[in-house]
Protein backbone atom coordinates (compact mmCIF):
# COMPACT_ATOMS: atom_id res chain seq x y z
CA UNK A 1 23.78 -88.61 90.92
CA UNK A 2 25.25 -86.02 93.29
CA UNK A 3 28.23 -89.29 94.36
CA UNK A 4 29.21 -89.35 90.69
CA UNK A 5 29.32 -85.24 90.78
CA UNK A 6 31.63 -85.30 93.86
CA UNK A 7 33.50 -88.33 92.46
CA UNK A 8 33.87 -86.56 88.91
CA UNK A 9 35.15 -83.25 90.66
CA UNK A 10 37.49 -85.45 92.87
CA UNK A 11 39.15 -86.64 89.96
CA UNK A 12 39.24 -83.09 87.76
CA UNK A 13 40.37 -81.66 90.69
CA UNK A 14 43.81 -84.02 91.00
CA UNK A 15 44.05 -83.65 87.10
CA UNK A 16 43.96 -80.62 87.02
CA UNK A 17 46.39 -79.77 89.04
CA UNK A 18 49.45 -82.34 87.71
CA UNK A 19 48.23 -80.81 84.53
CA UNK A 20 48.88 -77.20 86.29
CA UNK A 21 52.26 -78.73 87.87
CA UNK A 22 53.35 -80.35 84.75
CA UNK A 23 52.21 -77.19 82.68
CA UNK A 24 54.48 -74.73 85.03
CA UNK A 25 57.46 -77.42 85.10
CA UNK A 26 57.53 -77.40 81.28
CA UNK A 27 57.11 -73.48 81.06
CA UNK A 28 59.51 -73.70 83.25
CA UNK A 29 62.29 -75.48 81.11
CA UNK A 30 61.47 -73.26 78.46
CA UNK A 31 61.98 -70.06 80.53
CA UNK A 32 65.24 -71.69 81.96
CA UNK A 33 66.80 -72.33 78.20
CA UNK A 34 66.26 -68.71 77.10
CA UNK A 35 67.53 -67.30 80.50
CA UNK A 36 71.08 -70.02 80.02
CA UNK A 37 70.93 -68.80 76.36
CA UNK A 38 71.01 -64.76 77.03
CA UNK A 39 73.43 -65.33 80.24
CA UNK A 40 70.67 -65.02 82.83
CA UNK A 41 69.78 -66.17 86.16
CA UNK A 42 65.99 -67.32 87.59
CA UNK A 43 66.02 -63.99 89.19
CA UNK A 44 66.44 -61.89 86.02
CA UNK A 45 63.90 -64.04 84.50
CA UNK A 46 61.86 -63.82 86.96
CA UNK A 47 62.02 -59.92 86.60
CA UNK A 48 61.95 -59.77 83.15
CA UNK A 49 58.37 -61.93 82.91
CA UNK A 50 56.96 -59.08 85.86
CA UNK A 51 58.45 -56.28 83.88
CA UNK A 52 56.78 -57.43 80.63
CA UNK A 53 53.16 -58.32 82.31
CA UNK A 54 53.03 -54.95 83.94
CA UNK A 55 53.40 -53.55 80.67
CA UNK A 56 51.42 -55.59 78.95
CA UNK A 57 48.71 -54.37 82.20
CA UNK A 58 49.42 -50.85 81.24
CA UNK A 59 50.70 -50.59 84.74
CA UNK A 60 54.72 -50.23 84.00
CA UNK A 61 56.67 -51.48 87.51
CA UNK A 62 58.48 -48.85 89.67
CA UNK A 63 62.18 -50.57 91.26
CA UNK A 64 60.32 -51.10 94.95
CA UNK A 65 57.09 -53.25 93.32
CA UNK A 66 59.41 -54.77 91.40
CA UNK A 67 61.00 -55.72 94.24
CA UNK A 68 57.62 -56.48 95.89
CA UNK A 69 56.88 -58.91 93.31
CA UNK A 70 60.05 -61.02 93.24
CA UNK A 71 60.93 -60.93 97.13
CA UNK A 72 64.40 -58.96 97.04
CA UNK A 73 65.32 -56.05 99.29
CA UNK A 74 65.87 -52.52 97.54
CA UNK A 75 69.59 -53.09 97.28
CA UNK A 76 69.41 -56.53 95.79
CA UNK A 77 66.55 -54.64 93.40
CA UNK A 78 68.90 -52.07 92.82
CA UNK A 79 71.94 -54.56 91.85
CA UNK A 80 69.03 -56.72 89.77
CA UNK A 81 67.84 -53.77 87.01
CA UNK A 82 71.55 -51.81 86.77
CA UNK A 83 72.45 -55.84 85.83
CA UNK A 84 69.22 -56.27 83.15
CA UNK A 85 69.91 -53.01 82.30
CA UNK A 86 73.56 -53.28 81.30
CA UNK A 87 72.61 -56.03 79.32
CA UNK A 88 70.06 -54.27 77.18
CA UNK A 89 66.94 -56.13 78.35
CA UNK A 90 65.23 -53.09 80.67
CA UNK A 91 65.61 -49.70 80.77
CA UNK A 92 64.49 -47.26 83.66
CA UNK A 93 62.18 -44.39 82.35
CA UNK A 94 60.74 -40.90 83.94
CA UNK A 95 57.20 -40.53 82.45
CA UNK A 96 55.42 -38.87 85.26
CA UNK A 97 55.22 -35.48 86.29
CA UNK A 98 57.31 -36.19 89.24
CA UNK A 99 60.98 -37.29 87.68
CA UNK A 100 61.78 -39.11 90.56
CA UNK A 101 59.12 -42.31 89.65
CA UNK A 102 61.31 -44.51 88.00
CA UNK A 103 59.26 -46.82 85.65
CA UNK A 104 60.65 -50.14 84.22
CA UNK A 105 60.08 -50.89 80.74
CA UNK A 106 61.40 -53.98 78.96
CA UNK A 107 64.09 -52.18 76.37
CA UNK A 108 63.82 -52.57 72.57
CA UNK A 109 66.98 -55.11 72.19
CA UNK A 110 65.51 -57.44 75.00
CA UNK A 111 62.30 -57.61 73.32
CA UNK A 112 63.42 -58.37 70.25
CA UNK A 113 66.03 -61.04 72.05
CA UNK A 114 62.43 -62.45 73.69
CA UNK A 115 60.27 -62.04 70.38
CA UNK A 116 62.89 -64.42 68.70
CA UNK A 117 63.13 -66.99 70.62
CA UNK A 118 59.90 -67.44 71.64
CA UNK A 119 58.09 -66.72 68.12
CA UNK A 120 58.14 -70.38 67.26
CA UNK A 121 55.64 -71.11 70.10
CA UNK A 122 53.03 -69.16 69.35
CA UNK A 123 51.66 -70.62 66.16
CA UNK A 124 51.47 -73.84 68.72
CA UNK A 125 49.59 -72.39 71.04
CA UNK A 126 47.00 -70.10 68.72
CA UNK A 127 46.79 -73.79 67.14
CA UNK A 128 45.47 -74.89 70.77
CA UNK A 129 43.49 -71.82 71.81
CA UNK A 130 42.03 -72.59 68.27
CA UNK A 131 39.77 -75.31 69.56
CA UNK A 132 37.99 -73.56 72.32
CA UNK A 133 34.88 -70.92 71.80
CA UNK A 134 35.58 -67.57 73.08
CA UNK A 135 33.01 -68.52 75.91
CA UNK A 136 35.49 -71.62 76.77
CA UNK A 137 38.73 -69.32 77.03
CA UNK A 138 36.49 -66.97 79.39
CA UNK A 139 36.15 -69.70 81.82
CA UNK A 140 39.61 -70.98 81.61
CA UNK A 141 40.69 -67.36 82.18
CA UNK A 142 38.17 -66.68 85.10
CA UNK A 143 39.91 -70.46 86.61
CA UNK A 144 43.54 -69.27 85.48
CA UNK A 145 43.30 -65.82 87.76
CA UNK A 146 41.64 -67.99 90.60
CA UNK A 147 44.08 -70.50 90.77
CA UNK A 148 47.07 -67.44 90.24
CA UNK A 149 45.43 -65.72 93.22
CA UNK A 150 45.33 -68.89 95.13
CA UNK A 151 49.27 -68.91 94.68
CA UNK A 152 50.02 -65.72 95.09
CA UNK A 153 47.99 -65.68 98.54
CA UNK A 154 50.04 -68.83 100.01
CA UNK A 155 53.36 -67.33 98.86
CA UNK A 156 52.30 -63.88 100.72
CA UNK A 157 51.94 -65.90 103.43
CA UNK A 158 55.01 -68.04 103.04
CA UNK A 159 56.77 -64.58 102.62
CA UNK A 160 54.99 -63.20 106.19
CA UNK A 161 56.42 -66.50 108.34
């Protein structure tokens, strides 16, 4: 029994993963085709998506995590939001009692800009998360932040070299 076990993870294990690969490649293409339609690089989209989870967190980004999370110095940072910003997708706000903490918030035109075009997925996706019992999702979230942290661990690493 336990040789079927190992042989049965074996196998999960490499599907999985080209279903991880192929999952982020195709996320990927749709990321890519809003970025080319709203005139923006992998970088801005790549700042954008950080922006909107740390809101989504409650934790809104200052510049230098921003930076942080996306690899750039504090001048490319700098060049990055004044860019986004200009083009209506963030917006730098003072909420603390200290006005120099900049916080980064996604602005009101972006979002709607990001609500449009990706509206049409999420009926397709509620229609998938559908199938699964609220215990199901739990464990594919607990495996989703595993694997995330798995990533983000090796690129931290990458990043230290």
């Amino acid at each position: 029994m336990e040789g079927n076990e190992t042989a049965e993870r074996q196998r999960l294990r490499g599907d999985l993963v080209d279903l991880l690969n192929t999952y982020s490649s195709e996320a990927n293409h749709i990321g890519h085709a809003f970025a080319h339609l709203h005139r923006l690089n992998a970088t801005d989209l790549h700042a954008l998506l950080a922006v909107m989870h740390a809101e989504r967190r409650g934790a809104p980004l200052t510049p230098g995590k921003l930076g942080e999370a996306i690899g750039l110095t504090s001048g490319a940072t700098t060049a990055l939001i004044d860019r986004l910003e200009r083009g209506g997708h963030l917006r730098r706000s003072r909420e603390s009692a200290d006005r120099r903490v900049v916080h980064l918030r996604y602005a009101d035109a972006g979002m709607a800009l990001a609500l449009s075009f990706f509206a049409p997925l999420s009926p397709r996706t509620d229609e998938v998360m559908a199938q699964f019992g609220v215990g199901e999702l739990q464990t594919i979230e607990k495996f989703l932040h595993g694997m995330i942290s798995a990533l983000i661990s090796y690129r931290d690493e990458l990043r230290s070299h």
